[in-house]
PDB file of N, CA and C in Angstrom:
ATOM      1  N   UNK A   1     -21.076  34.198 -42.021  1.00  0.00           N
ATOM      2  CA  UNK A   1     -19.906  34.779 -42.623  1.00  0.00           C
ATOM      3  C   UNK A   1     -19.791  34.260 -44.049  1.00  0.00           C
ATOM      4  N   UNK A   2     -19.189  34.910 -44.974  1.00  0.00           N
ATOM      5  CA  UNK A   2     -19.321  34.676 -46.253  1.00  0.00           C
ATOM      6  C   UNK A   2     -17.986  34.451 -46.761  1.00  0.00           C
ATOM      7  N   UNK A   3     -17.688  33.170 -47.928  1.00  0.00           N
ATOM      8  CA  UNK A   3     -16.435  32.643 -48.284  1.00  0.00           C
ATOM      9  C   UNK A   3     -15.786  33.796 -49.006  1.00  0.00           C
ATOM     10  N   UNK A   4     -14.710  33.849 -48.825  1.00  0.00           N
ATOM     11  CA  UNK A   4     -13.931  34.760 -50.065  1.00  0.00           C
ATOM     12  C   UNK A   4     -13.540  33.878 -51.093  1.00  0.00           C
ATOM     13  N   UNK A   5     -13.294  34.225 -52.700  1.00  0.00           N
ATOM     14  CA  UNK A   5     -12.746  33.611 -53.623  1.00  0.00           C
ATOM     15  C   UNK A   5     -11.096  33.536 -53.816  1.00  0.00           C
ATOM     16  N   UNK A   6     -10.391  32.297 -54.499  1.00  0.00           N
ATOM     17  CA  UNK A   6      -9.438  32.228 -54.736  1.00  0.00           C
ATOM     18  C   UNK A   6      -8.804  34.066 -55.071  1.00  0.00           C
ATOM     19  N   UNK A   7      -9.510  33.953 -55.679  1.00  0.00           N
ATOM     20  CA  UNK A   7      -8.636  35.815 -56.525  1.00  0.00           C
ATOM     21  C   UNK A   7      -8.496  36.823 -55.495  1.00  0.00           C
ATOM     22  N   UNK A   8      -9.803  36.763 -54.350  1.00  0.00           N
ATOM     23  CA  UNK A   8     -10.053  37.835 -53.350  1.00  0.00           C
ATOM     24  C   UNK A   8      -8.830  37.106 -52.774  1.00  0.00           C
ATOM     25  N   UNK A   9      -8.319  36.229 -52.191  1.00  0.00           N
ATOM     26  CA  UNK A   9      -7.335  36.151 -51.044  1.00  0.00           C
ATOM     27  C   UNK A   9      -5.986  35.913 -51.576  1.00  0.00           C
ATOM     28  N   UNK A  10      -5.722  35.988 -53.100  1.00  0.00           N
ATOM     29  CA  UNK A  10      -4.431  36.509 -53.841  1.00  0.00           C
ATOM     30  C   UNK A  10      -4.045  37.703 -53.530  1.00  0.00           C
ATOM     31  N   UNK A  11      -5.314  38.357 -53.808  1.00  0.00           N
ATOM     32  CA  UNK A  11      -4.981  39.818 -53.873  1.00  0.00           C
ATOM     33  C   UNK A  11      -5.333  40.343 -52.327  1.00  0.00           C
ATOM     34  N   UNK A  12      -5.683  40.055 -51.452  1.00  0.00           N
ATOM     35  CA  UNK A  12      -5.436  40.143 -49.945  1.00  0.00           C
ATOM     36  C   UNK A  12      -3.611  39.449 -49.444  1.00  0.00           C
ATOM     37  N   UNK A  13      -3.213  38.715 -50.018  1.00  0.00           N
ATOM     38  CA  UNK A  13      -1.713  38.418 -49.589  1.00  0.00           C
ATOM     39  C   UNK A  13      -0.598  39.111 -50.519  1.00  0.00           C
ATOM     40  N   UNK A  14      -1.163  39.536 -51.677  1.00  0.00           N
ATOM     41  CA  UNK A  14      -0.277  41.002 -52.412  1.00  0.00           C
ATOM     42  C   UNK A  14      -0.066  41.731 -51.665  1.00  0.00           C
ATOM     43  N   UNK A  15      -1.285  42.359 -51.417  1.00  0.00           N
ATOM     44  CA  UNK A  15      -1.347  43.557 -50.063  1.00  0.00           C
ATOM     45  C   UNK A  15      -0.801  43.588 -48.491  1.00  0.00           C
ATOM     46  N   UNK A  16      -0.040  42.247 -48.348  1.00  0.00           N
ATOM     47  CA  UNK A  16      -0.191  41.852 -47.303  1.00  0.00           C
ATOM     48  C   UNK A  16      -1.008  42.211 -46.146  1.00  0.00           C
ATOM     49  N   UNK A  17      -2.116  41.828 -46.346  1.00  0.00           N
ATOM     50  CA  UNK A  17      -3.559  41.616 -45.241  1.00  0.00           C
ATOM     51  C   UNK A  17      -3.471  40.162 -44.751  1.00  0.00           C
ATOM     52  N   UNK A  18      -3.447  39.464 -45.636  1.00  0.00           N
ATOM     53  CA  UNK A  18      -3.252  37.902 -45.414  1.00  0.00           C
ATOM     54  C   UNK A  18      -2.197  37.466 -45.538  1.00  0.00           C
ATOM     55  N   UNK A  19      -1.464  36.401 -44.347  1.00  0.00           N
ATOM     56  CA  UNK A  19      -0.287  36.048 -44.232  1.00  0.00           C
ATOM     57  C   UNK A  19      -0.560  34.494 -45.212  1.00  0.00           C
ATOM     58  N   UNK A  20       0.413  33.694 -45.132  1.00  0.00           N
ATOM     59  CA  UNK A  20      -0.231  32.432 -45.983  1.00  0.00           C
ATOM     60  C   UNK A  20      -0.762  31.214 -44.825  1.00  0.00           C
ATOM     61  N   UNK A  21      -0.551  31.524 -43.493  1.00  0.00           N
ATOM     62  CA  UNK A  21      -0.899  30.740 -42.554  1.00  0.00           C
ATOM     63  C   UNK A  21      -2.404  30.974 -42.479  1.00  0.00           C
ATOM     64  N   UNK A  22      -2.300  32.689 -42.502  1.00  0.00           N
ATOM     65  CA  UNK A  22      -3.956  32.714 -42.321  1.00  0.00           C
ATOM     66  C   UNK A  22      -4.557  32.140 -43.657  1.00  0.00           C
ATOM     67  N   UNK A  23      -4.078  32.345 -44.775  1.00  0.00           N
ATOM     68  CA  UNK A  23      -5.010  31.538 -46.023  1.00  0.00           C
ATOM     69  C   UNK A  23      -5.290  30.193 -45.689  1.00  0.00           C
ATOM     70  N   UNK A  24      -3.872  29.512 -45.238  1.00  0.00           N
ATOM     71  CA  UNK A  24      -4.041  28.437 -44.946  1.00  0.00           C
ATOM     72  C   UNK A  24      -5.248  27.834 -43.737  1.00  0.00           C
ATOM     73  N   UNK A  25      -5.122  28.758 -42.586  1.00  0.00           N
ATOM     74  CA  UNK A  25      -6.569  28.201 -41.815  1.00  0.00           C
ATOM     75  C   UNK A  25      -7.548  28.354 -42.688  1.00  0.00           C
ATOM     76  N   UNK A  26      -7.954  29.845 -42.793  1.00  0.00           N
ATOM     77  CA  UNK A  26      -9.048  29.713 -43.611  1.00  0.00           C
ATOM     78  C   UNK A  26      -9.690  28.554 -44.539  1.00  0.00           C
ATOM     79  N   UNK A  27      -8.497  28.120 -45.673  1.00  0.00           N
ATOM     80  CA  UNK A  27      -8.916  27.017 -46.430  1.00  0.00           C
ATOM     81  C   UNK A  27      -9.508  25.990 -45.738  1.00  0.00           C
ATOM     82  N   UNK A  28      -8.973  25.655 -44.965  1.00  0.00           N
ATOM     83  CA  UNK A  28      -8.760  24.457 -43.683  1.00  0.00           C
ATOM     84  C   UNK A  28      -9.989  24.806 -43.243  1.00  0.00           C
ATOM     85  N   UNK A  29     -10.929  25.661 -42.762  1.00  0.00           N
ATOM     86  CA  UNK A  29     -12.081  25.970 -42.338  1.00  0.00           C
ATOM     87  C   UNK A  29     -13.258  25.733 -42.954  1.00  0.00           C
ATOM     88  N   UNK A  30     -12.835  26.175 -44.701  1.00  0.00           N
ATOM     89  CA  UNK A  30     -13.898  26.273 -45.909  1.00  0.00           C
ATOM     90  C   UNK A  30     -14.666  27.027 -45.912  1.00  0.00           C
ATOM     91  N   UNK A  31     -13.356  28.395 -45.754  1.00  0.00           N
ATOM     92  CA  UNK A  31     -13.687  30.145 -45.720  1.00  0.00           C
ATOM     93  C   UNK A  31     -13.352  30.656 -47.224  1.00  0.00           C
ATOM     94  N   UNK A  32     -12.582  29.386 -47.867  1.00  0.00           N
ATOM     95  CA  UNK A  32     -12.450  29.851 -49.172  1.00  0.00           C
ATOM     96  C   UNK A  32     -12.765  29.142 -50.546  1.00  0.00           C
ATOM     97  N   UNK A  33     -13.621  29.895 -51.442  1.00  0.00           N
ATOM     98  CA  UNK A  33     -13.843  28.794 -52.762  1.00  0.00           C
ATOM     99  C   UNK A  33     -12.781  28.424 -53.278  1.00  0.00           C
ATOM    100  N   UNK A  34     -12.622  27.647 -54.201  1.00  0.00           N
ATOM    101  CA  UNK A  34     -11.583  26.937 -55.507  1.00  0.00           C
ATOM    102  C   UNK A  34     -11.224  28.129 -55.471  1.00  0.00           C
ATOM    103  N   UNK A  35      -9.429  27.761 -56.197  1.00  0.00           N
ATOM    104  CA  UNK A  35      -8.366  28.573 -56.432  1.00  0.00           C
ATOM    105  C   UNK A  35      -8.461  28.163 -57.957  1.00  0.00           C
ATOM    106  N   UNK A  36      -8.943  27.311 -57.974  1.00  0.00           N
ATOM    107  CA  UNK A  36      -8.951  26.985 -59.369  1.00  0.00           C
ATOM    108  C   UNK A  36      -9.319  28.146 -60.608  1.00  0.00           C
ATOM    109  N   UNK A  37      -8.716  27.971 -61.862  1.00  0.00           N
ATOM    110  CA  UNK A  37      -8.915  28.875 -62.726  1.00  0.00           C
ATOM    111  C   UNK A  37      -9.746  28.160 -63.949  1.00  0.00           C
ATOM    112  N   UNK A  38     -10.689  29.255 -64.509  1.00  0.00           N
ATOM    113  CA  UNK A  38     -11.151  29.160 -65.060  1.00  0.00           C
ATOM    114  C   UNK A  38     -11.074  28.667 -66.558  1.00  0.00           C
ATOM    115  N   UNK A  39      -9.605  28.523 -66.913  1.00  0.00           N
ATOM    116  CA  UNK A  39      -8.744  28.841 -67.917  1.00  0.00           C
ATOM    117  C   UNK A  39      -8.829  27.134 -68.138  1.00  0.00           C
ATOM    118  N   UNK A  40      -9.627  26.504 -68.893  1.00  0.00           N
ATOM    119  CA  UNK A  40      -9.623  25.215 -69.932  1.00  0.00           C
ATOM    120  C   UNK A  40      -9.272  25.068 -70.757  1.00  0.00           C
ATOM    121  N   UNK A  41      -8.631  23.822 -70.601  1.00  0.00           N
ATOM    122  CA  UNK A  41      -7.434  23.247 -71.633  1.00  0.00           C
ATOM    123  C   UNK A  41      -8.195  22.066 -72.597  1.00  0.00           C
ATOM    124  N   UNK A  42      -7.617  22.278 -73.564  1.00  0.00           N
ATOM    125  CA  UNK A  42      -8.731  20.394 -74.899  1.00  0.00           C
ATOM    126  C   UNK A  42      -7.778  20.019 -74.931  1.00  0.00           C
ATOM    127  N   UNK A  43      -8.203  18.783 -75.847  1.00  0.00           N
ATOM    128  CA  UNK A  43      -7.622  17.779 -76.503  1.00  0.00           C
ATOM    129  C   UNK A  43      -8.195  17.543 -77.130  1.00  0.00           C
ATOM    130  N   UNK A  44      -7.374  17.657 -78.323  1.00  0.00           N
ATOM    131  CA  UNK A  44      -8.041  17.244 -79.517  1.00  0.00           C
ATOM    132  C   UNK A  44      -8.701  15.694 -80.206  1.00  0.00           C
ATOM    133  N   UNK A  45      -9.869  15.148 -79.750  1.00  0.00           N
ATOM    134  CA  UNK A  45      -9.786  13.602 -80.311  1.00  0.00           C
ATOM    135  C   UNK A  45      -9.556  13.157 -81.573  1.00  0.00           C
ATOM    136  N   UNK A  46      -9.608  11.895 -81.987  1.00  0.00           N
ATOM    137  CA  UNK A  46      -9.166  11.583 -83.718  1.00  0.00           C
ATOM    138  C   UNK A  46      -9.980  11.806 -84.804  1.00  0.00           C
ATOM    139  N   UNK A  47     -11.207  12.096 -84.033  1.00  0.00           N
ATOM    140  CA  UNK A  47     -11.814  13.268 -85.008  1.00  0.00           C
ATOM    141  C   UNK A  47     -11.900  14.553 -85.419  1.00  0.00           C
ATOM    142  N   UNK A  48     -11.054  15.534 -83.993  1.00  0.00           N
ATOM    143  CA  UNK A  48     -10.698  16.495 -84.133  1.00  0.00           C
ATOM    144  C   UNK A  48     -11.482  17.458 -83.250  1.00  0.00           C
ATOM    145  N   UNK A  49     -13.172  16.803 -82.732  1.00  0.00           N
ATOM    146  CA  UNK A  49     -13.371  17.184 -81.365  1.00  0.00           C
ATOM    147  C   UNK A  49     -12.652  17.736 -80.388  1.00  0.00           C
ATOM    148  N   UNK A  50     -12.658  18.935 -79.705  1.00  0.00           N
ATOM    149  CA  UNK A  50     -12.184  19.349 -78.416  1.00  0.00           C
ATOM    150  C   UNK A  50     -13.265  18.780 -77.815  1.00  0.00           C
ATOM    151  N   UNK A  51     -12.139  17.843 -76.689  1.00  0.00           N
ATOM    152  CA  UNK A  51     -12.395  17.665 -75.040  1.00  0.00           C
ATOM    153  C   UNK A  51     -11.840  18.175 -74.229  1.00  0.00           C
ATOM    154  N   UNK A  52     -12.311  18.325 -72.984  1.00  0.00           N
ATOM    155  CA  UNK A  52     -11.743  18.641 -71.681  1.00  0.00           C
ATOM    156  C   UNK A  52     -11.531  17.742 -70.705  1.00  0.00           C
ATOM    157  N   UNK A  53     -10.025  17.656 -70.038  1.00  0.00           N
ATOM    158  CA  UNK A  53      -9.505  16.400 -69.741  1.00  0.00           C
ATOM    159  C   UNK A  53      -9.748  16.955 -68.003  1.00  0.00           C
ATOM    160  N   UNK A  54     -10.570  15.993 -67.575  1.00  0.00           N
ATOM    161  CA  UNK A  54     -11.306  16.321 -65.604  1.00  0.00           C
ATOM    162  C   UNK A  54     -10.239  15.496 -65.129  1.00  0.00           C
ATOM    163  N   UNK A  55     -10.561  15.896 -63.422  1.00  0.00           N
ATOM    164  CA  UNK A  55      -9.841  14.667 -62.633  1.00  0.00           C
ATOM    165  C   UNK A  55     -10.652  15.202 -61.122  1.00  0.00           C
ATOM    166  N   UNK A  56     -11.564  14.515 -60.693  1.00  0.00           N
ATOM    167  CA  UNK A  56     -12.517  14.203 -59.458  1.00  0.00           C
ATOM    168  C   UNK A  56     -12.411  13.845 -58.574  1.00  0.00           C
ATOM    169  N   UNK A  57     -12.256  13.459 -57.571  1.00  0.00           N
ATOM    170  CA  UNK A  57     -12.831  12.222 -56.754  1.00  0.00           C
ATOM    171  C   UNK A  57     -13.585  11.778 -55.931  1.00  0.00           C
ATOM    172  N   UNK A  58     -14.272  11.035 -56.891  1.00  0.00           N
ATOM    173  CA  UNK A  58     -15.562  10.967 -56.231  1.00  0.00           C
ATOM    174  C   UNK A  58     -15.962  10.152 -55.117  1.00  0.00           C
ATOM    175  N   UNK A  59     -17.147  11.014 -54.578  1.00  0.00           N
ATOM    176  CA  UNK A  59     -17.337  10.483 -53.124  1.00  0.00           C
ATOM    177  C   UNK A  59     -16.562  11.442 -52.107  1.00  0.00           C
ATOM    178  N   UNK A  60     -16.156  12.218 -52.370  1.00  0.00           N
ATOM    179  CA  UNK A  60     -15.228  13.114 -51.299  1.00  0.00           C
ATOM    180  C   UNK A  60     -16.354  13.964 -50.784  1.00  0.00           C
ATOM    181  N   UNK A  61     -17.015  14.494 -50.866  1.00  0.00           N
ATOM    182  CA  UNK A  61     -17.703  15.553 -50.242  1.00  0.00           C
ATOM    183  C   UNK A  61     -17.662  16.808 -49.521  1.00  0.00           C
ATOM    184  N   UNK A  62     -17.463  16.504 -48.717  1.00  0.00           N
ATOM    185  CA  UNK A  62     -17.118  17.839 -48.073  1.00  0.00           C
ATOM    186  C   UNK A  62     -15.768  17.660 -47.370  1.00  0.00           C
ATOM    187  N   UNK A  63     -15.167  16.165 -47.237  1.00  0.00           N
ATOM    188  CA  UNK A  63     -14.081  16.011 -46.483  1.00  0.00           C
ATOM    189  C   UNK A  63     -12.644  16.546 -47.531  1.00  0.00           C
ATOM    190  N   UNK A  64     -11.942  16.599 -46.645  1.00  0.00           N
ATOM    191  CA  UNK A  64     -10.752  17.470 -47.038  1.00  0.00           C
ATOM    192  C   UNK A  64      -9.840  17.116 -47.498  1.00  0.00           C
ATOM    193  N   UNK A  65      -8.821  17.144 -48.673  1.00  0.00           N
ATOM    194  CA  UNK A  65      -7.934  16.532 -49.657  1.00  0.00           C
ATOM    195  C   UNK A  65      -6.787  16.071 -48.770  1.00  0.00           C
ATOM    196  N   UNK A  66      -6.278  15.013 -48.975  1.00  0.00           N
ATOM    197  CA  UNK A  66      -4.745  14.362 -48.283  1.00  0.00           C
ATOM    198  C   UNK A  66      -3.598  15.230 -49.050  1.00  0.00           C
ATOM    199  N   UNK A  67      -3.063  14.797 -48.609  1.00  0.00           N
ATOM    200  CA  UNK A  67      -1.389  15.770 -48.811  1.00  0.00           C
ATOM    201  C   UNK A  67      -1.087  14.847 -50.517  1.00  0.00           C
ATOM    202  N   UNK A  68      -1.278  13.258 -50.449  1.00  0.00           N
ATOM    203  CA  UNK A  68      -1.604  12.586 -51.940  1.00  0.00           C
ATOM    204  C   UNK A  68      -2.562  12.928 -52.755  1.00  0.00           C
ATOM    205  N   UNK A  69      -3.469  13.550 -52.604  1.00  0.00           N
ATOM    206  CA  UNK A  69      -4.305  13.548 -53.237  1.00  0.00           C
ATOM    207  C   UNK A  69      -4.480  15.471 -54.425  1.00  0.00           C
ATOM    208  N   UNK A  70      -4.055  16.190 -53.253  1.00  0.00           N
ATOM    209  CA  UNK A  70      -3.083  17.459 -53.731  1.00  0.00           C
ATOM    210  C   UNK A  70      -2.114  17.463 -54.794  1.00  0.00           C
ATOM    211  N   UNK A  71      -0.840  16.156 -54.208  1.00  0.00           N
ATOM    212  CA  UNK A  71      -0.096  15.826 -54.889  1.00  0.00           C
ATOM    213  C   UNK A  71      -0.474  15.823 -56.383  1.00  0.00           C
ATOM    214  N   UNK A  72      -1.093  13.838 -56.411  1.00  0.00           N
ATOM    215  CA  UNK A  72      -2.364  13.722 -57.942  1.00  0.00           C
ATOM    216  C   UNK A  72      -2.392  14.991 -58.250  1.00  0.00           C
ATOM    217  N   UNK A  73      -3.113  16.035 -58.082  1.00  0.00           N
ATOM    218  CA  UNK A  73      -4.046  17.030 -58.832  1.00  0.00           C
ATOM    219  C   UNK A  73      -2.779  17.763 -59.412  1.00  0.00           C
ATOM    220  N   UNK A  74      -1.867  18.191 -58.375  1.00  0.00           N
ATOM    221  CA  UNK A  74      -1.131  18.725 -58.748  1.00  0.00           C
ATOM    222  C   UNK A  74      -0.576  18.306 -60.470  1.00  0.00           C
ATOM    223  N   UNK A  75       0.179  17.134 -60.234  1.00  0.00           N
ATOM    224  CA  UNK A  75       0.750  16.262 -61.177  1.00  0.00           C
ATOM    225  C   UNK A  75       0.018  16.049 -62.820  1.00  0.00           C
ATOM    226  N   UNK A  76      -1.314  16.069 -62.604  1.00  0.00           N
ATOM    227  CA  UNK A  76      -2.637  16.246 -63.393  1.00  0.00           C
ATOM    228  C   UNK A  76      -2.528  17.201 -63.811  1.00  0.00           C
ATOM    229  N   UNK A  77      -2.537  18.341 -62.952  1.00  0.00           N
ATOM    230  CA  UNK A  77      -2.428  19.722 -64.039  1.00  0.00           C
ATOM    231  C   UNK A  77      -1.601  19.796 -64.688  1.00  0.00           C
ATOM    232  N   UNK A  78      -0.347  19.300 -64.259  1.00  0.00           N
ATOM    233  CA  UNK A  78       0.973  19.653 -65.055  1.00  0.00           C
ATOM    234  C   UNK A  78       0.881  18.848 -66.009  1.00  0.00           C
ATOM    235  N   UNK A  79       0.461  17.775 -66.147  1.00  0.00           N
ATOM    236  CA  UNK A  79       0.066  16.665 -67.929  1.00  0.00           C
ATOM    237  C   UNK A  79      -0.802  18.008 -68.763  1.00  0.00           C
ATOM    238  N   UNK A  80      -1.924  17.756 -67.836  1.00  0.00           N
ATOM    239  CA  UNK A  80      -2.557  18.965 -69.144  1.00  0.00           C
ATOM    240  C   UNK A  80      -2.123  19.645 -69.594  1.00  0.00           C
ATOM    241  N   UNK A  81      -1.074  20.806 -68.604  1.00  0.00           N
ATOM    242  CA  UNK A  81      -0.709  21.970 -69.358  1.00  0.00           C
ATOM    243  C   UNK A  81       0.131  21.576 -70.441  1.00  0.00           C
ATOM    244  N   UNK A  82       0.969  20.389 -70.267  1.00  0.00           N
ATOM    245  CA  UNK A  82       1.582  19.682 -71.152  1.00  0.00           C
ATOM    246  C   UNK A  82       1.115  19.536 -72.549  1.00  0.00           C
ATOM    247  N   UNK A  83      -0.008  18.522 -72.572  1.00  0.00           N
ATOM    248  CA  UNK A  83      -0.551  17.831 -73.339  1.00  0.00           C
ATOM    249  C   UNK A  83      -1.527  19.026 -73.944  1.00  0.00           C
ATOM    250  N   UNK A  84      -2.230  19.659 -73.399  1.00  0.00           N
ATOM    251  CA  UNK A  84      -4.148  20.150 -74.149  1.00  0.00           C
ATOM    252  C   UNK A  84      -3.317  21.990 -74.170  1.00  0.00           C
ATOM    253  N   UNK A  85      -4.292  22.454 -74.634  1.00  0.00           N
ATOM    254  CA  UNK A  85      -3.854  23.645 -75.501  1.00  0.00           C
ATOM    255  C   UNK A  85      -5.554  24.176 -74.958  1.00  0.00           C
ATOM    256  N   UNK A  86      -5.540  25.621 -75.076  1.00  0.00           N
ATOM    257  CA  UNK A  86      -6.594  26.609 -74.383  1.00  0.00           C
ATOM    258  C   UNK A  86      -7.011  26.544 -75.707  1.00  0.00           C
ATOM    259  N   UNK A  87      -8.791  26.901 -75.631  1.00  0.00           N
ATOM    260  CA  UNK A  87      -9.892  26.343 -76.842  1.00  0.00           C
ATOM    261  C   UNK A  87      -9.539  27.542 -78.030  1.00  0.00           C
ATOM    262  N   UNK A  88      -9.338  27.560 -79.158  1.00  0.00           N
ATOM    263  CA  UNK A  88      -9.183  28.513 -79.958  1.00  0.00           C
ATOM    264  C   UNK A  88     -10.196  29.817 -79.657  1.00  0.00           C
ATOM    265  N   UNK A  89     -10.079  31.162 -80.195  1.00  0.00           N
ATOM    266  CA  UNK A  89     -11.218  31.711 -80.448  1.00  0.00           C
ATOM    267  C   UNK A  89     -12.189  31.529 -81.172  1.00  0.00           C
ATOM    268  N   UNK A  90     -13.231  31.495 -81.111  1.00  0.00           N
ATOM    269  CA  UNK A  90     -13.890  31.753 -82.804  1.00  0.00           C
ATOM    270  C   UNK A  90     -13.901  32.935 -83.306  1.00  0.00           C
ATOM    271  N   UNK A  91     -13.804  33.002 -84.680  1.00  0.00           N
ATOM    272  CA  UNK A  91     -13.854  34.419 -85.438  1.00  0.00           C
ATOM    273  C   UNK A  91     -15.115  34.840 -86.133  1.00  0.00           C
TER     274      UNK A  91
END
């Protein structure tokens, strides 16, 4: 059987096909890729370099995130969106 993506099972619970319990097994199974978006944030260093600010943890593998560890990420994103700004275009 083949994973669906974050976007495929958004747009399966728009439609209501998918309830959020069923997303929720599914995830819980690892029927579904990252929800994560593609959408990277910099920071500018004191030279003026864009970086991209990660957060990992390593050694996890295949085992499954704690309800803290969700939390963290959560909390993490919300600094970035804070702090870093999406990469300019180039012209």
């Amino acid at each position: 059987m083949g994973k669906l993506t974050g976007n495929d099972v958004e747009t399966l619970k728009k439609e209501g096909i998918l309830s959020a319990t069923a997303i929720k097994e599914m995830e819980d199974k690892g029927l579904v890729t990252s929800k994560r978006k593609s959408n990277k944030k910099y920071i500018k260093t004191a030279n003026g370099k864009l970086v991209s600010p990660l957060l990992y943890f390593q050694g996890i593998g295949k085992d499954k995130y704690s309800k803290r560890m969700v939390e963290l990420r959560d909390e993490f994103n919300s600094l970035v969106s804070k702090y870093a700004i999406k990469q300019p275009t180039k012209k």
